[in-house]
Protein backbone atom coordinates (compact mmCIF):
# COMPACT_ATOMS: atom_id res chain seq x y z
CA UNK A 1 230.08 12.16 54.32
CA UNK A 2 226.84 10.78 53.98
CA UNK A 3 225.54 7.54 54.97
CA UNK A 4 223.10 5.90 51.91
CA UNK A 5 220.23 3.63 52.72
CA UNK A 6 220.22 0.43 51.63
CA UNK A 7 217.10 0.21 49.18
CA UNK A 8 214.65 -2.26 48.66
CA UNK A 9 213.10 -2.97 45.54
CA UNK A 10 209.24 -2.85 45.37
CA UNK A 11 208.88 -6.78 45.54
CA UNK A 12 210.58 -7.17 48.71
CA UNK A 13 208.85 -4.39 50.53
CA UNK A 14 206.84 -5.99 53.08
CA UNK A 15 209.11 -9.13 53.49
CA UNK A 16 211.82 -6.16 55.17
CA UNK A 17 209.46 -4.50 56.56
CA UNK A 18 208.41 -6.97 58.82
CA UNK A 19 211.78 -8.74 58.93
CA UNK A 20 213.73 -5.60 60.42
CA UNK A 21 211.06 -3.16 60.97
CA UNK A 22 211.77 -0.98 58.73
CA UNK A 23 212.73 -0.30 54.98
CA UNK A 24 213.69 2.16 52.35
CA UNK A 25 212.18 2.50 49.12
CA UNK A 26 213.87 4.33 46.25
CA UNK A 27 211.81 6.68 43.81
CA UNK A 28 211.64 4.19 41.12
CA UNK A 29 209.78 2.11 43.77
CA UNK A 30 207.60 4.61 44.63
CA UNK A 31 206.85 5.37 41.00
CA UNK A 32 206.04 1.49 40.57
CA UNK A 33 203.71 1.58 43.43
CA UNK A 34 201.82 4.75 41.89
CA UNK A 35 201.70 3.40 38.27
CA UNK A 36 203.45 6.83 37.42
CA UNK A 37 207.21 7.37 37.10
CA UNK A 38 208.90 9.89 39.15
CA UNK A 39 208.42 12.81 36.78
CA UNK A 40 204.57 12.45 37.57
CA UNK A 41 205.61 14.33 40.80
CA UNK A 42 207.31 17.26 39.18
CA UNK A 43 204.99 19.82 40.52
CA UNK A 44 204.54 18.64 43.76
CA UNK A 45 207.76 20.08 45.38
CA UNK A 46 206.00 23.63 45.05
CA UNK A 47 203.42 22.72 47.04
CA UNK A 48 205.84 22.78 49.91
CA UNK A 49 206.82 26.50 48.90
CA UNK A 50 203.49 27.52 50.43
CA UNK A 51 203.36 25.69 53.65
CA UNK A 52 202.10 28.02 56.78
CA UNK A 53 204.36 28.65 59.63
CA UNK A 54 204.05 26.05 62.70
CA UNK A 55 203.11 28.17 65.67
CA UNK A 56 203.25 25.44 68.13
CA UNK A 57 207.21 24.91 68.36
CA UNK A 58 207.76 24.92 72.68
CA UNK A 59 211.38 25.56 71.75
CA UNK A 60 210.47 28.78 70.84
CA UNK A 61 212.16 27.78 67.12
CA UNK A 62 210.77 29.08 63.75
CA UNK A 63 212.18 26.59 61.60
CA UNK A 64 209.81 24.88 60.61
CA UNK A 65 206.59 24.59 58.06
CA UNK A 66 203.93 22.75 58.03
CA UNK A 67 200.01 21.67 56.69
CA UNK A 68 198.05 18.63 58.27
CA UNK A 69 195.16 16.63 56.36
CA UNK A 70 193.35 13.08 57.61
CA UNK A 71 192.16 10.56 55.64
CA UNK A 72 190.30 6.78 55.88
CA UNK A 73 191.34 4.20 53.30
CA UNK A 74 189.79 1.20 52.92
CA UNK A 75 190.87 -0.64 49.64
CA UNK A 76 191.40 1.64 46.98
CA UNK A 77 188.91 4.03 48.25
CA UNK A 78 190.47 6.88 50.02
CA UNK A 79 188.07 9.40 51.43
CA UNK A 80 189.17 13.02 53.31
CA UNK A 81 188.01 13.59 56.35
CA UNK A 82 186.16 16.89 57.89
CA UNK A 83 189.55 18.94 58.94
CA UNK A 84 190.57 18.32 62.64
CA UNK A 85 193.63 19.37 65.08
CA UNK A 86 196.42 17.10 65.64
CA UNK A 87 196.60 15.09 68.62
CA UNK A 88 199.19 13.20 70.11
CA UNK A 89 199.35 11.64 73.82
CA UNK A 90 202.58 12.70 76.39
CA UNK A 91 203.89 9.76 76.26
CA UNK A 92 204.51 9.55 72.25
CA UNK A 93 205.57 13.71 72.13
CA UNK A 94 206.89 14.72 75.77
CA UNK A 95 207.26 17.97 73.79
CA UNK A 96 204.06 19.02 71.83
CA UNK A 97 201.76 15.98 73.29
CA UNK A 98 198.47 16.64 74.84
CA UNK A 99 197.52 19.31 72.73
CA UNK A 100 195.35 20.01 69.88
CA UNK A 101 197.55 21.65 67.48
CA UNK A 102 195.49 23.31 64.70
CA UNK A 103 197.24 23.15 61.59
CA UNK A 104 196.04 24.64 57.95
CA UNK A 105 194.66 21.53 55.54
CA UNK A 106 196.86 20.66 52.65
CA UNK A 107 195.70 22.57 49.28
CA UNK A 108 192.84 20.79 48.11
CA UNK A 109 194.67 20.52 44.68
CA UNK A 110 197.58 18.40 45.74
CA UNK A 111 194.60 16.56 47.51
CA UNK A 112 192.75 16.28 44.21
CA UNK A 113 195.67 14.88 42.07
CA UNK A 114 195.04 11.22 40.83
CA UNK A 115 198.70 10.00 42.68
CA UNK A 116 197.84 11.47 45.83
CA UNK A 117 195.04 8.90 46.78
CA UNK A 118 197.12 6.37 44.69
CA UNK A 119 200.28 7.26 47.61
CA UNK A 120 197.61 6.79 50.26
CA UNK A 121 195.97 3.36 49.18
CA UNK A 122 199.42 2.29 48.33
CA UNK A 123 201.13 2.80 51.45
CA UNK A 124 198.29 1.52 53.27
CA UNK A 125 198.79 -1.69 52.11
CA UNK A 126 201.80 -1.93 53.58
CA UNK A 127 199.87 -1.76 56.47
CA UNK A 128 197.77 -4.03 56.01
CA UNK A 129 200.59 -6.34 54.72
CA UNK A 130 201.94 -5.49 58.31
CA UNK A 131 199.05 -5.51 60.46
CA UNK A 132 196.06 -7.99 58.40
CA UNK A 133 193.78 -5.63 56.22
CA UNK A 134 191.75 -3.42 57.70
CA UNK A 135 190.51 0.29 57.88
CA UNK A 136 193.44 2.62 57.63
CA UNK A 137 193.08 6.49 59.62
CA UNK A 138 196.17 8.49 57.49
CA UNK A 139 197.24 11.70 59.34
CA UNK A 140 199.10 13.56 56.46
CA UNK A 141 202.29 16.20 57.12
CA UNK A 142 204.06 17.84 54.84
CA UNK A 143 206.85 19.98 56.53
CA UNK A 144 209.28 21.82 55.69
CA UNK A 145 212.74 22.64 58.02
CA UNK A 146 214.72 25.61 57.41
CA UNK A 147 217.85 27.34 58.48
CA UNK A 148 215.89 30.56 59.92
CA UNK A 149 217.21 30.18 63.28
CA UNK A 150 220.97 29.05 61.81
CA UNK A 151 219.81 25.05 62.79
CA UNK A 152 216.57 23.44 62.02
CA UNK A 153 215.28 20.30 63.79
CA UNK A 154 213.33 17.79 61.81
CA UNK A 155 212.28 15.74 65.20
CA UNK A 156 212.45 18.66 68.10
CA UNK A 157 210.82 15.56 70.36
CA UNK A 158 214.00 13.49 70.12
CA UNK A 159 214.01 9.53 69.47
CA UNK A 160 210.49 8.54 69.13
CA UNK A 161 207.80 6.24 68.32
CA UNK A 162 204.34 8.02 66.89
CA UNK A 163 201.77 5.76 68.76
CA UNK A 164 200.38 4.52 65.39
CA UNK A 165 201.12 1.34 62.56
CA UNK A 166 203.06 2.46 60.19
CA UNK A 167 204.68 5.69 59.56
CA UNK A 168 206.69 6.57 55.95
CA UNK A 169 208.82 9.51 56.24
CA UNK A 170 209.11 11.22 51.70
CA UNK A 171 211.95 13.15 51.43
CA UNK A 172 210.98 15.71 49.00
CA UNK A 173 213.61 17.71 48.43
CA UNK A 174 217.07 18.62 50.48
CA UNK A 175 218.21 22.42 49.25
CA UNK A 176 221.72 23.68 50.74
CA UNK A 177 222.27 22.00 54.04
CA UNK A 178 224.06 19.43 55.71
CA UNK A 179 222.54 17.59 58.60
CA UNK A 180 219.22 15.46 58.58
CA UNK A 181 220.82 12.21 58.88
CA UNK A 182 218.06 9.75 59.94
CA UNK A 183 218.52 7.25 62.76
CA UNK A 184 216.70 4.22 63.44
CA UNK A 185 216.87 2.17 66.54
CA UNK A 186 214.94 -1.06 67.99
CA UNK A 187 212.12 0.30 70.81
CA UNK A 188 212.68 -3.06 72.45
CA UNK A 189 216.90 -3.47 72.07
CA UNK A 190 220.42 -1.76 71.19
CA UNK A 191 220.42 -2.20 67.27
CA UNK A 192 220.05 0.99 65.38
CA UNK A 193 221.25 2.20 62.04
CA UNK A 194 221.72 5.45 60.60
CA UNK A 195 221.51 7.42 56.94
CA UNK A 196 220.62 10.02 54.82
CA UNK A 197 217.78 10.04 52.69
CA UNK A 198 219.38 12.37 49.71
CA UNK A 199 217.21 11.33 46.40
CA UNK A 200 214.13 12.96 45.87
CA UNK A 201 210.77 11.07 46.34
CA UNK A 202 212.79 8.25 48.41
CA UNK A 203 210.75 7.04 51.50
CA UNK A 204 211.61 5.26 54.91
CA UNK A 205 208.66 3.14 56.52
CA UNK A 206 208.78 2.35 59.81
CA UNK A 207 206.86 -0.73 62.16
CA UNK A 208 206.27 1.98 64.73
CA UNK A 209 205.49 -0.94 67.27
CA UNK A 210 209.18 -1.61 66.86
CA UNK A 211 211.46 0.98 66.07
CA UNK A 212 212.12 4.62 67.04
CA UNK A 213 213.24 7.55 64.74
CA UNK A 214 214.65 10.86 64.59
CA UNK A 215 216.22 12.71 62.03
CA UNK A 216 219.72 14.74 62.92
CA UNK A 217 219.62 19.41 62.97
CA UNK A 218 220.14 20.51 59.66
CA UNK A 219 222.49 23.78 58.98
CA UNK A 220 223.23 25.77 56.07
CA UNK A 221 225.81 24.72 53.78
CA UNK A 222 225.83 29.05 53.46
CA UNK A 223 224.92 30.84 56.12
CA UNK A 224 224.13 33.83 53.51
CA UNK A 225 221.66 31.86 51.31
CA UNK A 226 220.19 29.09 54.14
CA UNK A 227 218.30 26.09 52.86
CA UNK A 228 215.95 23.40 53.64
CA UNK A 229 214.35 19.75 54.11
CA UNK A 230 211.06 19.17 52.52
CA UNK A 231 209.42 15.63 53.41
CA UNK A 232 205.97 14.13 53.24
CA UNK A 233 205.42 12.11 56.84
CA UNK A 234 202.30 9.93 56.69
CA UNK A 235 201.16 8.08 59.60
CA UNK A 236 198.43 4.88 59.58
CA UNK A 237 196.24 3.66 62.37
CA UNK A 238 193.85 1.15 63.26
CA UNK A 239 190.91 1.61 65.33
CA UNK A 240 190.18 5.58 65.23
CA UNK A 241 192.76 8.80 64.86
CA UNK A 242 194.71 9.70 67.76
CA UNK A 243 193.04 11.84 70.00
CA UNK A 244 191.99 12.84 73.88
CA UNK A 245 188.72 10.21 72.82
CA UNK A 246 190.67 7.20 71.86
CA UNK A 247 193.84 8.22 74.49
């Protein structure tokens, strides 16, 4: 049986967000935030149909899928940067840290839709809600986790924090498994709580400073057919992308 979030309405966003460190927002949420309701998104889920193998797994896994894009926003203006590899320190990814991971960009025509920058300038003011306004530095990942190897795992690094403000974790779409239950626990204490994101376009956001995440293995609900976990995992920073630079 699955676990649901409990959702927070648009209004009281940032009031949970920095009251528990974390919150959930539903789709109708989302689609407030964007001006757009959640039909506007219809053709984004096929996006996700096209996403490149990741060849960096350690565990020697194939399950999963996945683009990278970064972006600055500042305001309303959100502005693409030249493409660059993913970076992440050791002590944030004792699995794939302290390598430049070259991923393919997102297609420039998700990129180029109206909502996309809209999602960006949006959930950057959470962050500045969070953390005072500033400059935002949005690393962008759409994955996708499959059944290929018979179990797929959304967070092969375990229990982590990203090294960064604010992370939101989309689910885009959940097709044919069971699994992916997301846990979230206090970096600095016991307290954790646990659920299933199962409604489309539904988004966690996380204080990284104060919580750490993982999602649960997926598996087929039929072995025969297989299935996935699409989500859209954003990540905002102050002061400069993560990389060897700025470690």
């Amino acid at each position: 049986m699955m676990l649901a979030p409990a959702l927070t309405p648009l209004s009281g966003l940032d009031a949970t967000l920095a009251a528990q460190g974390f919150a959930v927002l539903n789709a109708h949420g989302l689609g407030e935030m964007l001006s757009a309701p959640p039909e506007a998104l219809a053709a984004w889920p096929a996006y996700w149909d096209r996403l490149p193998a990741d060849g960096y797994l350690r565990d020697g896994g194939r399950y999963r899928r996945r683009r990278h894009s970064c972006f600055i926003v500042e305001g309303q203006a959100v502005t693409q940067v030249p493409h660059r590899p993913h970076w992440q320190p050791v002590s944030y990814n004792a699995l794939h840290g302290g390598i430049q991971r070259h991923f393919e960009p997102i297609e420039p025509s998700l990129v180029a839709d109206p909502l996309w920058s809209r999602w960006l300038a949006g959930m950057a003011a959470r962050a500045s809600a969070l953390r005072g306004s500033r400059t935002w530095y949005v690393e962008a990942h759409p994955f996708r986790i499959d059944t290929t190897d018979g179990i797929g795992r959304p967070t092969p690094e375990g229990a982590h924090r990203d090294g960064v403000d604010l992370v939101t974790v989309t689910l885009i779409s959940r097709v044919g498994i069971k699994g992916g239950e997301t846990r979230v626990f206090e970096a600095q204490g016991t307290a954790g709580q646990r659920f299933t994101l199962s409604e489309p376009f539904s988004t966690l956001l996380l204080d990284d400073e104060r919580v750490i995440h993982e999602s649960t293995p997926i598996q087929p609900l039929d072995p025969a057919v297989g299935g996935h976990r699409d989500t859209l995992v954003l990540t905002f920073r102050s002061g400069g992308f993560q990389g060897p630079e700025n470690s």
